[in-house]
C-alpha atoms as a PDB file:
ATOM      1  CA  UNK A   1     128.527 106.014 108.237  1.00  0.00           C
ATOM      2  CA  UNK A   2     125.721 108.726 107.362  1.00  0.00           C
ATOM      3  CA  UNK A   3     124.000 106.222 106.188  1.00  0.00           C
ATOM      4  CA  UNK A   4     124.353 103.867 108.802  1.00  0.00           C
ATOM      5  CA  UNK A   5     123.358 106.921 111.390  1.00  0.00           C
ATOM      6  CA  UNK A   6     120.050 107.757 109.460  1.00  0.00           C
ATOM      7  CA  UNK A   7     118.978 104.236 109.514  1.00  0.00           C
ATOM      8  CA  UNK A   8     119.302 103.841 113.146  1.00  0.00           C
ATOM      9  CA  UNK A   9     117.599 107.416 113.500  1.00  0.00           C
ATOM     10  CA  UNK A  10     114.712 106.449 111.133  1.00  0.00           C
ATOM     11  CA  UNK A  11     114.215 103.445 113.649  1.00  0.00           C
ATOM     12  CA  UNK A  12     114.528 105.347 116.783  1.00  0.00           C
ATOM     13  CA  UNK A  13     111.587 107.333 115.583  1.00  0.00           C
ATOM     14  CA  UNK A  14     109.400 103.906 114.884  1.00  0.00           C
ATOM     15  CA  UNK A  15     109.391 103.719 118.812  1.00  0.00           C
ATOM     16  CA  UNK A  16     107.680 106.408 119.410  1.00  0.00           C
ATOM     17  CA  UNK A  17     105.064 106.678 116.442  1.00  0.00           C
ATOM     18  CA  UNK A  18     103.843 103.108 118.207  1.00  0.00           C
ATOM     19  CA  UNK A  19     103.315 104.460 120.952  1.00  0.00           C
ATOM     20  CA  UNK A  20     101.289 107.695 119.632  1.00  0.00           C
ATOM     21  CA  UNK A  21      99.110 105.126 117.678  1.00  0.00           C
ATOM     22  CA  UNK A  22      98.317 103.525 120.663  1.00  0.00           C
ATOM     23  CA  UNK A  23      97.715 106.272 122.804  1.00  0.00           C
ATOM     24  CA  UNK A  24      95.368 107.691 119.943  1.00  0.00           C
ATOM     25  CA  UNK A  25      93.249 104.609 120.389  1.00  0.00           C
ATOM     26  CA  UNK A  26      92.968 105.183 124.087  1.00  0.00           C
ATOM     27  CA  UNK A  27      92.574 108.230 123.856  1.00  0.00           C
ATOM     28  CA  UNK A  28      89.743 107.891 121.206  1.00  0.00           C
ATOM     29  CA  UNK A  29      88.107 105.382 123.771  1.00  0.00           C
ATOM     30  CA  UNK A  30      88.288 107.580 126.801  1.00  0.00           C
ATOM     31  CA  UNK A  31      86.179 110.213 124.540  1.00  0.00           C
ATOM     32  CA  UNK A  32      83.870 107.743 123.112  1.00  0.00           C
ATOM     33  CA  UNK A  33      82.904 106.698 127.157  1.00  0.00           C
ATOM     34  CA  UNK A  34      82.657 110.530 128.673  1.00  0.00           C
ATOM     35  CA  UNK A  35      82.374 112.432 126.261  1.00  0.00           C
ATOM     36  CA  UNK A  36      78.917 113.927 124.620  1.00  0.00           C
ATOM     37  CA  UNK A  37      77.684 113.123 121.227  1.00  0.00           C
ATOM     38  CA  UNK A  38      79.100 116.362 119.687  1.00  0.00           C
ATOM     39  CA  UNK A  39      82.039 116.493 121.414  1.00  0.00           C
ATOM     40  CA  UNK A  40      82.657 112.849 120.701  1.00  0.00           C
ATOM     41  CA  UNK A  41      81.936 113.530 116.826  1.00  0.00           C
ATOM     42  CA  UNK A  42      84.144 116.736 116.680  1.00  0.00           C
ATOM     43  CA  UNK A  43      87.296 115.044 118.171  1.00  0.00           C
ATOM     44  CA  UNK A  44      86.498 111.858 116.401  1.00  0.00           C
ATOM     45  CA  UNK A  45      87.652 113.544 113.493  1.00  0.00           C
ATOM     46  CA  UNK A  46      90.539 115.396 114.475  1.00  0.00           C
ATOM     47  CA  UNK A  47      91.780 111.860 115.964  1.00  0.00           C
ATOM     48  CA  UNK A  48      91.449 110.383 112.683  1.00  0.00           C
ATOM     49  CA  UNK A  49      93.304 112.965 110.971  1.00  0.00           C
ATOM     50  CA  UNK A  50      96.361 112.534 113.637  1.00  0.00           C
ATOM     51  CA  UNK A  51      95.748 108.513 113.372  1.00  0.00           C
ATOM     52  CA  UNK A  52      96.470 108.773 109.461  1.00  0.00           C
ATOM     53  CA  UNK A  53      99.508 110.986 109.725  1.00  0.00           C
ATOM     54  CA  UNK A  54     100.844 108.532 112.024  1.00  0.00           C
ATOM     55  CA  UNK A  55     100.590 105.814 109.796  1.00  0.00           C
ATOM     56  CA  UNK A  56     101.824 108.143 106.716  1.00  0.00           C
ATOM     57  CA  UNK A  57     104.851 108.758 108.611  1.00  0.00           C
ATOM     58  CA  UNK A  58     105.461 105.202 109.811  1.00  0.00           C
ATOM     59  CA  UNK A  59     105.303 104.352 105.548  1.00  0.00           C
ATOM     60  CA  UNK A  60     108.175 107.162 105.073  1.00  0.00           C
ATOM     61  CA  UNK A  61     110.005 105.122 107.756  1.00  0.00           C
ATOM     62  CA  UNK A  62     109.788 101.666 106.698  1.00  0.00           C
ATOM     63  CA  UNK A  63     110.444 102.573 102.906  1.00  0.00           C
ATOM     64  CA  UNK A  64     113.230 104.398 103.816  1.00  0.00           C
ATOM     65  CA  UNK A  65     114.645 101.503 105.615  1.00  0.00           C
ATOM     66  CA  UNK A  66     113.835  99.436 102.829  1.00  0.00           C
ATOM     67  CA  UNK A  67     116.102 101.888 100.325  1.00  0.00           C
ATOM     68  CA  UNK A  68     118.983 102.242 102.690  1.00  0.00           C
ATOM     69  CA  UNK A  69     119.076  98.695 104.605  1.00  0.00           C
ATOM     70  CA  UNK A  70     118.427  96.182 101.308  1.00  0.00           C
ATOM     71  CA  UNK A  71     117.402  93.207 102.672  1.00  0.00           C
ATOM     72  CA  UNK A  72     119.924  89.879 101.383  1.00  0.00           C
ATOM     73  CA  UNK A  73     117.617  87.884  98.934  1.00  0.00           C
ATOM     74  CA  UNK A  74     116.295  84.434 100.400  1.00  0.00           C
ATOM     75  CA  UNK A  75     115.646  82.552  97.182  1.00  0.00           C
ATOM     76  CA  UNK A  76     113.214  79.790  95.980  1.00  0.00           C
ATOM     77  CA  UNK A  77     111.922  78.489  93.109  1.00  0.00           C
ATOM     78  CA  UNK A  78     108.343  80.842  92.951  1.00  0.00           C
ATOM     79  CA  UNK A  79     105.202  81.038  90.980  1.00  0.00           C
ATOM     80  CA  UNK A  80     104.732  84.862  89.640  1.00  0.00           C
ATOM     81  CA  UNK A  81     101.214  83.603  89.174  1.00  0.00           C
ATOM     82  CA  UNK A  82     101.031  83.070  92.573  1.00  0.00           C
ATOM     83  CA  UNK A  83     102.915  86.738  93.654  1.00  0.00           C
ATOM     84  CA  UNK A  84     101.143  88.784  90.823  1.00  0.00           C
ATOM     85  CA  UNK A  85      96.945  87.157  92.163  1.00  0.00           C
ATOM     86  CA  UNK A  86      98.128  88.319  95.951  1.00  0.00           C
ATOM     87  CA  UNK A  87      98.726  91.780  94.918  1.00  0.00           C
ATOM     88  CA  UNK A  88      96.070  92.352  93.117  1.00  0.00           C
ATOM     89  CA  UNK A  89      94.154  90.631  95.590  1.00  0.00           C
ATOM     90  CA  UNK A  90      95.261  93.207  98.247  1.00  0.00           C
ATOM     91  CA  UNK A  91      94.324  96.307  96.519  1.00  0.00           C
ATOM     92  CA  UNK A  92      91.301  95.258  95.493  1.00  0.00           C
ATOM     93  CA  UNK A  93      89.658  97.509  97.470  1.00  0.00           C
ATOM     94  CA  UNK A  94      91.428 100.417  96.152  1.00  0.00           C
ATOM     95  CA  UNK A  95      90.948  99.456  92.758  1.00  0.00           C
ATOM     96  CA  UNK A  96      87.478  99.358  93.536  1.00  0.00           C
ATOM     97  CA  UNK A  97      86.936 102.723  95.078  1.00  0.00           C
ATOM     98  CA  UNK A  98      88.656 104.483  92.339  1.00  0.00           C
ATOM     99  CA  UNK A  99      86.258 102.482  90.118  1.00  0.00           C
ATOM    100  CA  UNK A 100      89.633 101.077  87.951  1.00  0.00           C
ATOM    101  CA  UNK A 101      88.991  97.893  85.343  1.00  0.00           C
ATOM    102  CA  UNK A 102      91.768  94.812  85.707  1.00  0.00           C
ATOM    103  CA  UNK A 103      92.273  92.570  83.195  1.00  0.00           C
ATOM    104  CA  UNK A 104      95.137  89.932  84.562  1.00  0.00           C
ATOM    105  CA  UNK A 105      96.472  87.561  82.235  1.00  0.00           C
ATOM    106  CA  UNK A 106      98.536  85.138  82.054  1.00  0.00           C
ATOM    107  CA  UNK A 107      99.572  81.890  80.761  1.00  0.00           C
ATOM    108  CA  UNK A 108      97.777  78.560  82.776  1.00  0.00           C
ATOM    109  CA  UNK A 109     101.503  76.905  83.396  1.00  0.00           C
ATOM    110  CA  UNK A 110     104.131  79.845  83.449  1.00  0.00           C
ATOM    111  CA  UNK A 111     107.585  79.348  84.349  1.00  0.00           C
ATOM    112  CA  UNK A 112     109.342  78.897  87.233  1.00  0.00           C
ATOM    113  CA  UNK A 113     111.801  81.634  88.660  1.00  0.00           C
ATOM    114  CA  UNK A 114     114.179  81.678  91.593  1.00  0.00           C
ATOM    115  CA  UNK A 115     113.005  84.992  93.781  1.00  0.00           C
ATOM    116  CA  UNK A 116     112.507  86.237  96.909  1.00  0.00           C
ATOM    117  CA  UNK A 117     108.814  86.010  97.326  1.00  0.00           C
ATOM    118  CA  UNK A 118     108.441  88.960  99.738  1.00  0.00           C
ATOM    119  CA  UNK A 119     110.439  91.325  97.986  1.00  0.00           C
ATOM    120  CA  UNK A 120     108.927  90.359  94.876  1.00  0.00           C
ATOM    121  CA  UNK A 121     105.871  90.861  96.424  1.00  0.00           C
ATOM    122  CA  UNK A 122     106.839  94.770  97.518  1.00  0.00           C
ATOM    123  CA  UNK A 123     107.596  95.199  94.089  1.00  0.00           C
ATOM    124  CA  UNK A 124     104.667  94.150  92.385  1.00  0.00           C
ATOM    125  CA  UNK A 125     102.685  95.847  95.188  1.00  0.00           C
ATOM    126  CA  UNK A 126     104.490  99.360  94.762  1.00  0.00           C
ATOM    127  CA  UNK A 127     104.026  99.136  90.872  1.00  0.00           C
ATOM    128  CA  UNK A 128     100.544  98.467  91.447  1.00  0.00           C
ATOM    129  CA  UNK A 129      99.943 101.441  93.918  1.00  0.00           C
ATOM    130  CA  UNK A 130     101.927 103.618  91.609  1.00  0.00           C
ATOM    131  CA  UNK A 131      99.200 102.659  88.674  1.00  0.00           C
ATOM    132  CA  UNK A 132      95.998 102.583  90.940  1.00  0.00           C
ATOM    133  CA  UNK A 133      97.383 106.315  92.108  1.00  0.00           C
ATOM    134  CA  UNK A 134      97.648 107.624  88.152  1.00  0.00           C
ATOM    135  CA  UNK A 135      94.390 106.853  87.672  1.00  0.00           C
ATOM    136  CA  UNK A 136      92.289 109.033  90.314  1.00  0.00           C
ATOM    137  CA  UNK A 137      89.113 108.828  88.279  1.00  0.00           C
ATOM    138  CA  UNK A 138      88.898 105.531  86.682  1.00  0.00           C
ATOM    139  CA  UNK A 139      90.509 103.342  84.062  1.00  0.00           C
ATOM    140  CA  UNK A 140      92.259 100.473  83.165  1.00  0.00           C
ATOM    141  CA  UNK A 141      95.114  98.018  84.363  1.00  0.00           C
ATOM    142  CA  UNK A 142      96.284  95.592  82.419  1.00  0.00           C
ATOM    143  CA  UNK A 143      99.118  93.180  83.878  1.00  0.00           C
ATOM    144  CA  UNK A 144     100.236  90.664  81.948  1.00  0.00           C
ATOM    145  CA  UNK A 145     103.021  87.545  82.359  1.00  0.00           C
ATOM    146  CA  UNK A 146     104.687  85.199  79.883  1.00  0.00           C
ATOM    147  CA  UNK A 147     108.022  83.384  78.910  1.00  0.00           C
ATOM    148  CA  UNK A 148     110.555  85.246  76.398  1.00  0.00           C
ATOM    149  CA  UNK A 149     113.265  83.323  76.352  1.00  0.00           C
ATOM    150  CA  UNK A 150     115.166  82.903  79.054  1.00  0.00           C
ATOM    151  CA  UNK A 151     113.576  85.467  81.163  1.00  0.00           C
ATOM    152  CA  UNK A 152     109.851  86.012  82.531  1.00  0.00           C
ATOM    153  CA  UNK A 153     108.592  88.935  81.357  1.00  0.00           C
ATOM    154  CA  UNK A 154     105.873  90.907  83.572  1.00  0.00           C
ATOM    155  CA  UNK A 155     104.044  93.796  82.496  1.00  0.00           C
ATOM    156  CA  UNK A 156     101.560  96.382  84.083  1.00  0.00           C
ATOM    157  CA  UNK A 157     100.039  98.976  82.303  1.00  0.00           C
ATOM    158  CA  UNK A 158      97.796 101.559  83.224  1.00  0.00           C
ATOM    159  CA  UNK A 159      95.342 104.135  80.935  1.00  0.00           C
ATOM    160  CA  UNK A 160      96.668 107.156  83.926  1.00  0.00           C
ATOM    161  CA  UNK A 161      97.927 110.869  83.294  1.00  0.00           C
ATOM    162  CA  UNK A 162     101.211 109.273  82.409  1.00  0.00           C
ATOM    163  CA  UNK A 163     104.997 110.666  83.007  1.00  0.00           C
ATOM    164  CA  UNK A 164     106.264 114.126  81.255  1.00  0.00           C
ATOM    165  CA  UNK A 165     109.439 113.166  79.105  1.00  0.00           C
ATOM    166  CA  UNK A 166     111.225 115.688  80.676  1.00  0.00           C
ATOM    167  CA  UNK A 167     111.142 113.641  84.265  1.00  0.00           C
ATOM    168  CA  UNK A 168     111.192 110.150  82.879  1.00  0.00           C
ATOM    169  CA  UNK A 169     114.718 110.185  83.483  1.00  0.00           C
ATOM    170  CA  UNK A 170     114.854 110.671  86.707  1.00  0.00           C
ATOM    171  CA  UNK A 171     111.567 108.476  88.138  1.00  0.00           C
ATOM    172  CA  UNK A 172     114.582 106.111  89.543  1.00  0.00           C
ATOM    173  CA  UNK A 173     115.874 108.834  91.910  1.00  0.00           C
ATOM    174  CA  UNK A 174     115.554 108.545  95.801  1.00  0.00           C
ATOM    175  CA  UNK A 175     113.078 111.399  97.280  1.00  0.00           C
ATOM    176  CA  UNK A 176     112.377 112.469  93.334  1.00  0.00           C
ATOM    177  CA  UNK A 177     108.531 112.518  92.696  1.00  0.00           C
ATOM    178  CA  UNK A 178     105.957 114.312  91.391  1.00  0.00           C
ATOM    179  CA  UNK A 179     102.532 114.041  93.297  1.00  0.00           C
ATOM    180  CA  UNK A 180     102.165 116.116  96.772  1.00  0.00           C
ATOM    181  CA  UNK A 181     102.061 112.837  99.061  1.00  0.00           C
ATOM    182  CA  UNK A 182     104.998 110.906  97.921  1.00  0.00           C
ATOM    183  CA  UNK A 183     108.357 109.875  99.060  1.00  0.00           C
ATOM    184  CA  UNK A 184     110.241 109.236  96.350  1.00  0.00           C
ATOM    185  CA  UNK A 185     111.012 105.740  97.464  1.00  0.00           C
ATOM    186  CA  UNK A 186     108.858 103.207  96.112  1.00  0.00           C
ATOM    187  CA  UNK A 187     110.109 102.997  92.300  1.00  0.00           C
ATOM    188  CA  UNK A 188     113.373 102.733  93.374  1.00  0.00           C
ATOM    189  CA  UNK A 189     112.629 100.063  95.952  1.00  0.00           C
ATOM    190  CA  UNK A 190     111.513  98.313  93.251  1.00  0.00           C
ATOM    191  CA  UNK A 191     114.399  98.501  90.728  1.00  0.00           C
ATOM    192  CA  UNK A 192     116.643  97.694  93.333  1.00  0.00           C
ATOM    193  CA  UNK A 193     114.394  94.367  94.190  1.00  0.00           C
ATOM    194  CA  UNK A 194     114.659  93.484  90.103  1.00  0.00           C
ATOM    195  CA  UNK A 195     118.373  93.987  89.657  1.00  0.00           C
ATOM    196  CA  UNK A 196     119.173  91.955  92.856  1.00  0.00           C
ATOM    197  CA  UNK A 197     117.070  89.190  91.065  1.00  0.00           C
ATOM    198  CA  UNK A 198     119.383  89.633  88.221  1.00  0.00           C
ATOM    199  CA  UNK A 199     116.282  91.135  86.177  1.00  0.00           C
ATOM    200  CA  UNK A 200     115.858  94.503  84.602  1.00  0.00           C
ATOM    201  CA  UNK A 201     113.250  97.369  85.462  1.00  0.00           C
ATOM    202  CA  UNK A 202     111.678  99.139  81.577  1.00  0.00           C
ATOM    203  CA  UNK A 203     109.347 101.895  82.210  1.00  0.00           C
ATOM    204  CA  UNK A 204     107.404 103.359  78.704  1.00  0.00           C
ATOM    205  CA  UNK A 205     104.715 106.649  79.093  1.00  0.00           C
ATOM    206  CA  UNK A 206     103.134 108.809  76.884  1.00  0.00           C
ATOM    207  CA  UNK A 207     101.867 111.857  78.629  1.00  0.00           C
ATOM    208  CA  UNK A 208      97.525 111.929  79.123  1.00  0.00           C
ATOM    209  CA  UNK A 209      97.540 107.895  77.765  1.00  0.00           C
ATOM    210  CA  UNK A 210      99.077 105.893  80.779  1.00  0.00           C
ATOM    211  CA  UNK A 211     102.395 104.082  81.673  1.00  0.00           C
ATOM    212  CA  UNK A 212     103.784 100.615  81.129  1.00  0.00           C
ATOM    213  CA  UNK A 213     106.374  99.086  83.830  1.00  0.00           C
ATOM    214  CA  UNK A 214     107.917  95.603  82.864  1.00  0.00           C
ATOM    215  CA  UNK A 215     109.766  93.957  84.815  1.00  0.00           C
ATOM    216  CA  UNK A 216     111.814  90.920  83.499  1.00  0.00           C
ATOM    217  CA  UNK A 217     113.380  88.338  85.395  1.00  0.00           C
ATOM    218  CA  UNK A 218     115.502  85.379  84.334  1.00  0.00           C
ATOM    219  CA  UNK A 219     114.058  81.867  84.726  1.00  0.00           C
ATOM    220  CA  UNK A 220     114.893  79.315  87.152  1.00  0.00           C
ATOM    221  CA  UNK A 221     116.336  77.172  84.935  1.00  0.00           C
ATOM    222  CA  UNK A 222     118.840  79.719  83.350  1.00  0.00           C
ATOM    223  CA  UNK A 223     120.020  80.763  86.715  1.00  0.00           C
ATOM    224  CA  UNK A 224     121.025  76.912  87.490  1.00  0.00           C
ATOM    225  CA  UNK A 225     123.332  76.905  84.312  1.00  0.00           C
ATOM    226  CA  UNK A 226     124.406  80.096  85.109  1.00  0.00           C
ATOM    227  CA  UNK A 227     125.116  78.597  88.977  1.00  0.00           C
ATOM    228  CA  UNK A 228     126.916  75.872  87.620  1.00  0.00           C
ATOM    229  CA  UNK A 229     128.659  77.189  85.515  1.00  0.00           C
ATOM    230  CA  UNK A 230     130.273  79.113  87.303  1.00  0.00           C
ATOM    231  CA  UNK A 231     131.330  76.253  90.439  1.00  0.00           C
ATOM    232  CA  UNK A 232     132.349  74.769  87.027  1.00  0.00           C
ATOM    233  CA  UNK A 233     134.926  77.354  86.100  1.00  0.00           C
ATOM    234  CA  UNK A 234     133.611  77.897  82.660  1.00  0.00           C
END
């Protein structure tokens, strides 16, 4: 029920944080019509700073939604390949700014897995965000896909200030992080995504050398024995 209640409160406040966004933008036009060059500069600014706070909180919201309101898996047969390109493909300019090196590769014909391709998606993308975000002045991301055995293995790994031992254990928690403007959210988000895929989340770090996520996930084909199987009664 509490959680239920903080759900529908979280949405509630979506309402509302549209409408500021929007009224920002007017607002921002009105000034940039009557308003004086300096004047128009000066509030530019402070408008900007309100506009991203907006959109900071409206992230808190929808992640939070995300961890409390799991979305049921819609499942097809997908192409990581396919999942792993987009993502990179849409922080490319944030890789860029930070001046970060990827090297992506992956086999030409990888296996097939049965995912959702949206969640998936949010997953990759959050690992991703978590790397580019450990490595504030430069480095390198390496992400990485292939077959072992009956699961796909995926790996990113990153040359950032890495995870202290002491709070490895706990990188999984809700609201538990450790830089200034996080939520606490995303890693979890994700290791809920991977075990409702049937796949499991590793996570490897040595302080000042960088992090390695890998996520693997079972292949098409073994879920289909698995499927029948079971309607089999086996």
């Amino acid at each position: 029920a509490i959680t239920e209640l903080a759900a529908g409160v979280a949405h509630e406040i979506g309402n509302p944080l549209n409408s500021l966004t929007i009224h920002l933008q007017l607002l921002r036009r009105t000034l940039e019509r009557r308003a004086g060059p300096e004047l128009a500069a000066e509030t530019g600014e402070l408008l900007e700073v309100a506009a991203q706070e907006v959109t900071r909180l409206d992230a808190i919201i929808h992640n939070f939604l995300r961890a409390v309101r799991p979305v049921p898996l819609q499942l097809a047969p997908l192409n990581v390949r396919d999942l792993l390109t987009g993502a990179l493909e849409f922080m490319a300019r944030e890789i860029a700014d930070r001046q970060i090196r990827v090297e992506a590769a992956w086999p030409g014909a990888l296996p097939l897995i049965m995912g959702d391709a949206d969640q998936l998606r949010q997953a990759f993308f959050n690992i991703l965000k978590n790397a580019v975000q450990a490595m504030p002045d430069g480095g390198l991301l390496r992400v990485g896909a292939e077959e072992r055995g009956a699961f796909l293995e995926i790996r990113f790994a990153d040359t950032g200030q890495g995870i202290d031992p002491a709070v490895l254990p706990r990188i999984l928690e809700p609201y538990f992080t450790t830089r200034q403007d996080g939520n606490g959210l995303g890693l979890m988000i994700v290791d809920r995504i991977v075990r409702g895929h049937g796949g499991e989340l590793g996570i490897e770090s040595v302080p000042g050398r960088g992090t390695v996520f890998t996520i693997r996930l079972p292949l098409h084909t073994r879920q289909v024995r698995l499927l029948q199987q079971v309607q089999s009664g086996e």
